[in-house]
PDB file of N, CA and C in Angstrom:
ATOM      1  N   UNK A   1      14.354  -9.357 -19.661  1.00  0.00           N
ATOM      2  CA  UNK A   1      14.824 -10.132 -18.539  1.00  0.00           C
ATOM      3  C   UNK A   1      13.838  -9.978 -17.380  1.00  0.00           C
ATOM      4  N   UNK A   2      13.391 -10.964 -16.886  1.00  0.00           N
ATOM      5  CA  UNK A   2      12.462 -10.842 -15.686  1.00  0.00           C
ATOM      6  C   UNK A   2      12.897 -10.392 -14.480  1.00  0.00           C
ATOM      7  N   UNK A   3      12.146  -9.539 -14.019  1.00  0.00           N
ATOM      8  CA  UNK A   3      12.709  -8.830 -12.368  1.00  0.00           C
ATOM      9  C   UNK A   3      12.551 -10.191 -11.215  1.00  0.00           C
ATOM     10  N   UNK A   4      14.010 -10.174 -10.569  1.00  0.00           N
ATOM     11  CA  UNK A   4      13.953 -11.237  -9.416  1.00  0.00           C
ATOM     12  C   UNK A   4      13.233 -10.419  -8.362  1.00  0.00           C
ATOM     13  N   UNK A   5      12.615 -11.590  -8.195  1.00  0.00           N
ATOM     14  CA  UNK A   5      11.184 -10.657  -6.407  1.00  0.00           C
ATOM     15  C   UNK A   5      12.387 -10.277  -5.363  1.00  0.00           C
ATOM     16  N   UNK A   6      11.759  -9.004  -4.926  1.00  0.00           N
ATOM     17  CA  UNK A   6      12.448  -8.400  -3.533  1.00  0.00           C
ATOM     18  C   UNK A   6      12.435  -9.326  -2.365  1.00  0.00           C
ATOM     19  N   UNK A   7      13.358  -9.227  -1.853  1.00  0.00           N
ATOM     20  CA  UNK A   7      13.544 -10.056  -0.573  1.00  0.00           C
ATOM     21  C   UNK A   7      14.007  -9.104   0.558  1.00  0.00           C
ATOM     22  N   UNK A   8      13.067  -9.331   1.789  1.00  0.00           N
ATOM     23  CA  UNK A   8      14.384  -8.922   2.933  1.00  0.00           C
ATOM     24  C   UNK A   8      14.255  -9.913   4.055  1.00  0.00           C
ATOM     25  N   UNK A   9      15.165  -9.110   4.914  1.00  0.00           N
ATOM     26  CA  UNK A   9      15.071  -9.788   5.720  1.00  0.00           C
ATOM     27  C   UNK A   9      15.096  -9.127   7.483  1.00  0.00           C
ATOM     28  N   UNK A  10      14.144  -9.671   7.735  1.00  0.00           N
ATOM     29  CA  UNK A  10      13.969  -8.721   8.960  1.00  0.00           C
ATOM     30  C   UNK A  10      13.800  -9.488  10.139  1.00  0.00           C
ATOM     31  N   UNK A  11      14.495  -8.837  11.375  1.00  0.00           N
ATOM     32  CA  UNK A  11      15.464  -9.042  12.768  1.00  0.00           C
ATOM     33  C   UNK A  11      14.161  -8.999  13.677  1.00  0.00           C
ATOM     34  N   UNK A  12      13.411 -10.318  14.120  1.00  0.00           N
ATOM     35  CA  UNK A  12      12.270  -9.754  15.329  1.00  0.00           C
ATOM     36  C   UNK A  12      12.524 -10.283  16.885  1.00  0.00           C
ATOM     37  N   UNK A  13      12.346  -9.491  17.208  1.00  0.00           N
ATOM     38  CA  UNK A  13      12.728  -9.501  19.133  1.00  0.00           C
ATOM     39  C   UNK A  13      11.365 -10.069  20.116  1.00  0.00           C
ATOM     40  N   UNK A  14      11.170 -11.274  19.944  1.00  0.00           N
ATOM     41  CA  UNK A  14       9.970 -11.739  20.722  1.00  0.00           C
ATOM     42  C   UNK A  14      10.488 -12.716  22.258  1.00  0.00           C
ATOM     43  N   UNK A  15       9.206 -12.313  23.141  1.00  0.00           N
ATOM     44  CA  UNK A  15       9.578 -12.448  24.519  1.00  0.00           C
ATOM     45  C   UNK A  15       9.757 -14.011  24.476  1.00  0.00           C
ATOM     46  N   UNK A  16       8.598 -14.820  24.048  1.00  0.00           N
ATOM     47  CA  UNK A  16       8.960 -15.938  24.258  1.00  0.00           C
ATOM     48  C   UNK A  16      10.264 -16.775  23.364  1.00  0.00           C
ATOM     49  N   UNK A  17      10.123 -16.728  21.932  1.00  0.00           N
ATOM     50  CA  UNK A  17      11.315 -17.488  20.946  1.00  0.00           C
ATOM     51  C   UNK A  17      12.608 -16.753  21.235  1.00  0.00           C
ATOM     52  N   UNK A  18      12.941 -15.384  21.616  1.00  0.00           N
ATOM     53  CA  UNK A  18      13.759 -14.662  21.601  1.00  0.00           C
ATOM     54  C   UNK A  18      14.305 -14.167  20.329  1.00  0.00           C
ATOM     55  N   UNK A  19      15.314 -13.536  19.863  1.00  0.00           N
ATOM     56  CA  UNK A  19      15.438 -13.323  18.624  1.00  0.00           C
ATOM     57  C   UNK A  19      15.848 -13.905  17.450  1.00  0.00           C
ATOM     58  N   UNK A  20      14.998 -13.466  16.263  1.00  0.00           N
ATOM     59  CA  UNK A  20      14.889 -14.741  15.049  1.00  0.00           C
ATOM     60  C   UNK A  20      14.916 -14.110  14.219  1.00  0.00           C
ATOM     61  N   UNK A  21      15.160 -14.282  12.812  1.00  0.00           N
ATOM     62  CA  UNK A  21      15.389 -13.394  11.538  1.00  0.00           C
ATOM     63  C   UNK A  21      14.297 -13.995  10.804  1.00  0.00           C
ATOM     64  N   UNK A  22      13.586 -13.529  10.144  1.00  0.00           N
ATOM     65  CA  UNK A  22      12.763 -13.948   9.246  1.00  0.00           C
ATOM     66  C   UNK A  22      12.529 -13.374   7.600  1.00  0.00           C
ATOM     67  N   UNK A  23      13.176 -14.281   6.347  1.00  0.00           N
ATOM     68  CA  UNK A  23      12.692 -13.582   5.228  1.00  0.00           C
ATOM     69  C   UNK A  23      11.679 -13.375   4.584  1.00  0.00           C
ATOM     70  N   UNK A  24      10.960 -12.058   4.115  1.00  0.00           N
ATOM     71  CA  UNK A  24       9.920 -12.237   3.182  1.00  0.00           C
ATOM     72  C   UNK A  24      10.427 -11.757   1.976  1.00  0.00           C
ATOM     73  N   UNK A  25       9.607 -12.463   1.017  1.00  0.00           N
ATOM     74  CA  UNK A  25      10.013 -12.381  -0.335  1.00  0.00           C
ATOM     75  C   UNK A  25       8.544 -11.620  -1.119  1.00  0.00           C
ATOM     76  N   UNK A  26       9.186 -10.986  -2.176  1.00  0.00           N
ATOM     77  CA  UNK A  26       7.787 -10.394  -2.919  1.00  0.00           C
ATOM     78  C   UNK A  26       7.010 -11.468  -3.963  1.00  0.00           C
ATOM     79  N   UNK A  27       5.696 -11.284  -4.431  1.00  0.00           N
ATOM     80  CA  UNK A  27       5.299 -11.888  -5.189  1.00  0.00           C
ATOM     81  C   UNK A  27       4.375 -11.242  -6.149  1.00  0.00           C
ATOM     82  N   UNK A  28       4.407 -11.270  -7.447  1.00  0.00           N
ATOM     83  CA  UNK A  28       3.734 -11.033  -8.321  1.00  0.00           C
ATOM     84  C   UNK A  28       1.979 -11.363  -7.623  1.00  0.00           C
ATOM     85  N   UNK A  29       1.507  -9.712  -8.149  1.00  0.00           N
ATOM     86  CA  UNK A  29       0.097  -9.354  -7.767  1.00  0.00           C
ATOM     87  C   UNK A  29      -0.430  -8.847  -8.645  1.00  0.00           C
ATOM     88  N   UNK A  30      -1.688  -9.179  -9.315  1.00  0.00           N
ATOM     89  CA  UNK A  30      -2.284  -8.666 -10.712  1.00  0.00           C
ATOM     90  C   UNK A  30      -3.637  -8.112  -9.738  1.00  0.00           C
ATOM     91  N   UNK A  31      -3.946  -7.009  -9.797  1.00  0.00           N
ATOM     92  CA  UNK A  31      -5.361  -6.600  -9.587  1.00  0.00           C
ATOM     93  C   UNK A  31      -5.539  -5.607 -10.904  1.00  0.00           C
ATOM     94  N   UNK A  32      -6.813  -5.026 -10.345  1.00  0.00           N
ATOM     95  CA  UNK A  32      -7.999  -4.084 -11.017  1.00  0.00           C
ATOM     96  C   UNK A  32      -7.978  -2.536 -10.278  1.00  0.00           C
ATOM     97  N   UNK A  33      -7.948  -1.841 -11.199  1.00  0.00           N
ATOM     98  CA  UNK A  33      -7.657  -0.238 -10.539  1.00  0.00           C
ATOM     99  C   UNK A  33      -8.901   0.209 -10.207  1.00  0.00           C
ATOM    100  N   UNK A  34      -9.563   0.314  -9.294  1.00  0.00           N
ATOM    101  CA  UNK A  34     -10.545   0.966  -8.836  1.00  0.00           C
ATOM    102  C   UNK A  34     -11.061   2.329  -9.480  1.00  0.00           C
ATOM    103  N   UNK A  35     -10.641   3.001  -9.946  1.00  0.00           N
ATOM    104  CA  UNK A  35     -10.509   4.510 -10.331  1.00  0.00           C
ATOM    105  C   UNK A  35     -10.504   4.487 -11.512  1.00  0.00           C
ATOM    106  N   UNK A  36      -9.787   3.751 -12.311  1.00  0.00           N
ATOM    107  CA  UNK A  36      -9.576   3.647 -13.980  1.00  0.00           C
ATOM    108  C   UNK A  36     -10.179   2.514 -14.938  1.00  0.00           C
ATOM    109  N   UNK A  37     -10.070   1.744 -13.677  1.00  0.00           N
ATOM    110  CA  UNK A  37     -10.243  -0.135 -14.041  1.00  0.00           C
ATOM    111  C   UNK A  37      -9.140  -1.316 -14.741  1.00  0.00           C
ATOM    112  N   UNK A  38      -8.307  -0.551 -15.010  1.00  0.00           N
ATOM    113  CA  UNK A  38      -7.044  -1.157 -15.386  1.00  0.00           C
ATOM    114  C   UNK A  38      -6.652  -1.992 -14.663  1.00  0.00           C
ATOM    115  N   UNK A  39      -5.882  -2.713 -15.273  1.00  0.00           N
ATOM    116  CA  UNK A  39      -5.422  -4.248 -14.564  1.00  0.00           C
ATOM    117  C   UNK A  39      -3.985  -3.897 -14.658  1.00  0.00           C
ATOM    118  N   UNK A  40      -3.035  -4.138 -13.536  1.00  0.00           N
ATOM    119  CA  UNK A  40      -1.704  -4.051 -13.128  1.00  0.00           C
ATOM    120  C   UNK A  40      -1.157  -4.941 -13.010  1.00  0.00           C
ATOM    121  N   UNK A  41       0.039  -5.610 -12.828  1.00  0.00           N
ATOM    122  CA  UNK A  41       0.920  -6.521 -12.396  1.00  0.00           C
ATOM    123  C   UNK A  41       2.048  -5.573 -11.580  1.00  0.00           C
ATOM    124  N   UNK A  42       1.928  -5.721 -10.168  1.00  0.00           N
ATOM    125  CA  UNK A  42       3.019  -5.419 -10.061  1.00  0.00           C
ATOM    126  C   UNK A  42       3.666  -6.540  -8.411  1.00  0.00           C
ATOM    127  N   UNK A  43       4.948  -6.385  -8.398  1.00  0.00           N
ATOM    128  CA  UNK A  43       5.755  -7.064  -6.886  1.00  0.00           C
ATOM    129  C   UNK A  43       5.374  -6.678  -5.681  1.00  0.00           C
ATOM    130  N   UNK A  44       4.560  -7.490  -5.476  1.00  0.00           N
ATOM    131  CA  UNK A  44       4.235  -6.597  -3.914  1.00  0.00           C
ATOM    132  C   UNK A  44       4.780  -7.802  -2.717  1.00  0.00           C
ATOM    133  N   UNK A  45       5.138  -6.926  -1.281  1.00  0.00           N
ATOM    134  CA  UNK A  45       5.406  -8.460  -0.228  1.00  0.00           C
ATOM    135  C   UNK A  45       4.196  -8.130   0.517  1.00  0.00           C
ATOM    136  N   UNK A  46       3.744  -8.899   1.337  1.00  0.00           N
ATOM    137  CA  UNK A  46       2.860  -9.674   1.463  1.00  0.00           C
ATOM    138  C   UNK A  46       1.876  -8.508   2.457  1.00  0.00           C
ATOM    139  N   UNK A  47       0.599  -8.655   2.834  1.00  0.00           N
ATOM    140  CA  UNK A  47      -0.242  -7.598   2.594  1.00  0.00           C
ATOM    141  C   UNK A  47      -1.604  -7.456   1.719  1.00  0.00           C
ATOM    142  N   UNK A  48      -1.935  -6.216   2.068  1.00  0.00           N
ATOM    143  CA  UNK A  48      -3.087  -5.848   1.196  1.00  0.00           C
ATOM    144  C   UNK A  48      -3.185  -6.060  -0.034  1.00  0.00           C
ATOM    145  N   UNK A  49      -4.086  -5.978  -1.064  1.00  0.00           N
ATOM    146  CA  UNK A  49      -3.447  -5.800  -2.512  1.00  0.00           C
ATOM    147  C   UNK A  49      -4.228  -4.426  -2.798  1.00  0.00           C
ATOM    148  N   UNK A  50      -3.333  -3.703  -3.348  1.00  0.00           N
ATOM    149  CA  UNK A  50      -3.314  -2.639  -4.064  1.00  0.00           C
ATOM    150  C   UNK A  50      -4.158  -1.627  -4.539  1.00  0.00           C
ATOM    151  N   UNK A  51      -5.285  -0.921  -4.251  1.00  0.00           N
ATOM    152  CA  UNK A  51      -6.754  -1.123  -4.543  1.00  0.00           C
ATOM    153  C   UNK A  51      -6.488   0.344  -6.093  1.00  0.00           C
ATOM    154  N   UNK A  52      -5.261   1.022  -6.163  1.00  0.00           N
ATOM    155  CA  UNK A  52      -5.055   1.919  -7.662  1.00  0.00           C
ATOM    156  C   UNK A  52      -4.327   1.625  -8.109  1.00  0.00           C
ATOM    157  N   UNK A  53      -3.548   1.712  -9.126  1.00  0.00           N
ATOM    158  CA  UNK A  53      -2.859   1.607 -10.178  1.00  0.00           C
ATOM    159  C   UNK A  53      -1.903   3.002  -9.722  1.00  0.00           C
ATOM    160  N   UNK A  54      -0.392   2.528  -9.907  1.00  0.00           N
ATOM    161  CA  UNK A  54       0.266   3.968  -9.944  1.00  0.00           C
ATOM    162  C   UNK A  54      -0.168   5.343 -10.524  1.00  0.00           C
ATOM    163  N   UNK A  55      -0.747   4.956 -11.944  1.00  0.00           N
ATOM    164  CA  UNK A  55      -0.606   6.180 -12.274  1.00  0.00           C
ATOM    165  C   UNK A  55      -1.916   7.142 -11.806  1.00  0.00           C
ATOM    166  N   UNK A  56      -2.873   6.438 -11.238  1.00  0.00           N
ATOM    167  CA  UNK A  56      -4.120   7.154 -10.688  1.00  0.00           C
ATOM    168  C   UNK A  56      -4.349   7.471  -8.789  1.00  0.00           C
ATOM    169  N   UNK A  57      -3.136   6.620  -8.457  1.00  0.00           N
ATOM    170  CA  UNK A  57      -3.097   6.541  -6.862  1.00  0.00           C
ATOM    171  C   UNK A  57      -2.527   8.243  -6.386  1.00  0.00           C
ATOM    172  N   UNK A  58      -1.897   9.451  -7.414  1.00  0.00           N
ATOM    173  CA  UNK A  58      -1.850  10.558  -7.054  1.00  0.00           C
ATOM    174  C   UNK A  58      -2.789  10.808  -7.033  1.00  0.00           C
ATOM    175  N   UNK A  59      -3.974  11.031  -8.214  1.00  0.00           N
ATOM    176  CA  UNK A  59      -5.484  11.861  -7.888  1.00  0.00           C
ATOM    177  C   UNK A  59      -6.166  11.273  -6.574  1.00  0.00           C
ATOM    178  N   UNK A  60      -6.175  10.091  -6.320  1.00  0.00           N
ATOM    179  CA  UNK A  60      -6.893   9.390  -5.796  1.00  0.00           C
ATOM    180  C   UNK A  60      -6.921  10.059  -4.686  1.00  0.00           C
ATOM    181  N   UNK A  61      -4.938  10.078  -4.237  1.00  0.00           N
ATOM    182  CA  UNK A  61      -4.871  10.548  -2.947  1.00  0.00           C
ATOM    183  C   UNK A  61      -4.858  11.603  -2.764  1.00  0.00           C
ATOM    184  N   UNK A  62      -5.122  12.344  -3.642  1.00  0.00           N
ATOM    185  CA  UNK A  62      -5.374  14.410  -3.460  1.00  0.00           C
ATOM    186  C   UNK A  62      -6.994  14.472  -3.217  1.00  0.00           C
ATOM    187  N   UNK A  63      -7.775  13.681  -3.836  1.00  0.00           N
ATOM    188  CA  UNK A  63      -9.446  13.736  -4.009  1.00  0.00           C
ATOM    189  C   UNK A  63      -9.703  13.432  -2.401  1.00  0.00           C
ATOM    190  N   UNK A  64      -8.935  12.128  -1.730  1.00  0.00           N
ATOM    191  CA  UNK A  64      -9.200  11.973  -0.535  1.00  0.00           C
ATOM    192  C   UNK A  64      -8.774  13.197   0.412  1.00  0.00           C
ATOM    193  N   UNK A  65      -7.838  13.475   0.111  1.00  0.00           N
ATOM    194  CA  UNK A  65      -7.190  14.330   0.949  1.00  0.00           C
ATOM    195  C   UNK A  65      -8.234  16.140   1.011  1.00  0.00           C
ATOM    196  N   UNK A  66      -8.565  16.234   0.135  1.00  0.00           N
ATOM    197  CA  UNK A  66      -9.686  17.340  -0.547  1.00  0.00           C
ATOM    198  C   UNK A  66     -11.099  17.079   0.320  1.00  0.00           C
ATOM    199  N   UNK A  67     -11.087  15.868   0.345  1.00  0.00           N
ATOM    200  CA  UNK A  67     -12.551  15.761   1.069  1.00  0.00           C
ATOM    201  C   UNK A  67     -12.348  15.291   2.504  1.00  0.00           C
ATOM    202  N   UNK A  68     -11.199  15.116   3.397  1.00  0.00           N
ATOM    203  CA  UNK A  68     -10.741  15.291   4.273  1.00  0.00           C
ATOM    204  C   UNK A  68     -10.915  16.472   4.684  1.00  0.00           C
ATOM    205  N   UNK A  69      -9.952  17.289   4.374  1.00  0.00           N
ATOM    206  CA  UNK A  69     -10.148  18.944   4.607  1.00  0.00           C
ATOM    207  C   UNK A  69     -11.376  19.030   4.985  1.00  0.00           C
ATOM    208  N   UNK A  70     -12.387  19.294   3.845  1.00  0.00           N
ATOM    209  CA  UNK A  70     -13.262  19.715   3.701  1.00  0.00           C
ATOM    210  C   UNK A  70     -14.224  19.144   5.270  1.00  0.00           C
ATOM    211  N   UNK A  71     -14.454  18.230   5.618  1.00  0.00           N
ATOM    212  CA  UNK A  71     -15.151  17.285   6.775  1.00  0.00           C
ATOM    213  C   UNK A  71     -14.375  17.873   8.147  1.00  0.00           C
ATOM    214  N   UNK A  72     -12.956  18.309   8.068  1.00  0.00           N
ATOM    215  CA  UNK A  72     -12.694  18.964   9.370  1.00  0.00           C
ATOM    216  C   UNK A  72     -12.838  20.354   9.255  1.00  0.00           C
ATOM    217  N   UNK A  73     -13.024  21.152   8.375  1.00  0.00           N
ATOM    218  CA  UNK A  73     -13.536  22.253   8.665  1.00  0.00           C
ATOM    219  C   UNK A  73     -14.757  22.603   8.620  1.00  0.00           C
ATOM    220  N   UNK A  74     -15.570  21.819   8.297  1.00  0.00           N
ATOM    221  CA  UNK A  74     -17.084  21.693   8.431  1.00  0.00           C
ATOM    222  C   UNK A  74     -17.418  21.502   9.829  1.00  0.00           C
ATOM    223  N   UNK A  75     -16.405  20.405  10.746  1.00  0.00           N
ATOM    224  CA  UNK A  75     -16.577  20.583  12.071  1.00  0.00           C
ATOM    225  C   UNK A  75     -16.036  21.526  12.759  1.00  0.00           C
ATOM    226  N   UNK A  76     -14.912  21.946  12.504  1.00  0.00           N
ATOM    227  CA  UNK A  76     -14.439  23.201  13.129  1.00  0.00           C
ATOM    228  C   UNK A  76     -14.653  24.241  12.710  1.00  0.00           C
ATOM    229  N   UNK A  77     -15.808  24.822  12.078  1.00  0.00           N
ATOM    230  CA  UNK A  77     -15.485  26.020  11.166  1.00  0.00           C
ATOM    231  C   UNK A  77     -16.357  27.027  13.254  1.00  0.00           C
ATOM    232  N   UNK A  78     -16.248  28.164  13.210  1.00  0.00           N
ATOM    233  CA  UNK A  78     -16.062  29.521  14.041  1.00  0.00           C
ATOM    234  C   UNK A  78     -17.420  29.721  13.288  1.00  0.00           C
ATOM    235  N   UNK A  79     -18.213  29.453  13.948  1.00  0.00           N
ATOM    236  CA  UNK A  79     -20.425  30.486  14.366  1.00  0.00           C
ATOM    237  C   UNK A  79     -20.084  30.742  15.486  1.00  0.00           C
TER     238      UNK A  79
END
């Protein structure tokens, strides 16, 4: 059975129109995993597209996070 796309709906408070509801709906997004190269399908609403694949977007984001560290204590390290 096919997944129906996510919908919401969200309440915006602007000075000039005043307040208005607006829905976005999701849409099927096929990219390429950067990291693995795998090709995905998945629901995304509207936005960037995706640049990993779930199952590689943990390493991805520990490797970044690893070489983060590493660049602020290189500036802060105590000579």
């Amino acid at each position: 059975m096919p997944r129906r796309p996510e919908t919401r709906v969200l309440t915006v408070v602007d000075a000039v129109q005043g307040e208005y509801s607006r829905t976005i709906t999701s849409r099927p997004v096929t990219f390429t995993c950067g990291a693995c190269g795998a090709t995905e399908t998945r629901d995304q609403l509207p936005g960037p597209v995706p640049r990993y694949c779930r199952l590689c977007w943990p390493t991805v984001q520990a490797q970044r996070n690893t070489e983060r560290q590493r660049r602020y204590r290189a500036r802060h390290r105590l000579t």
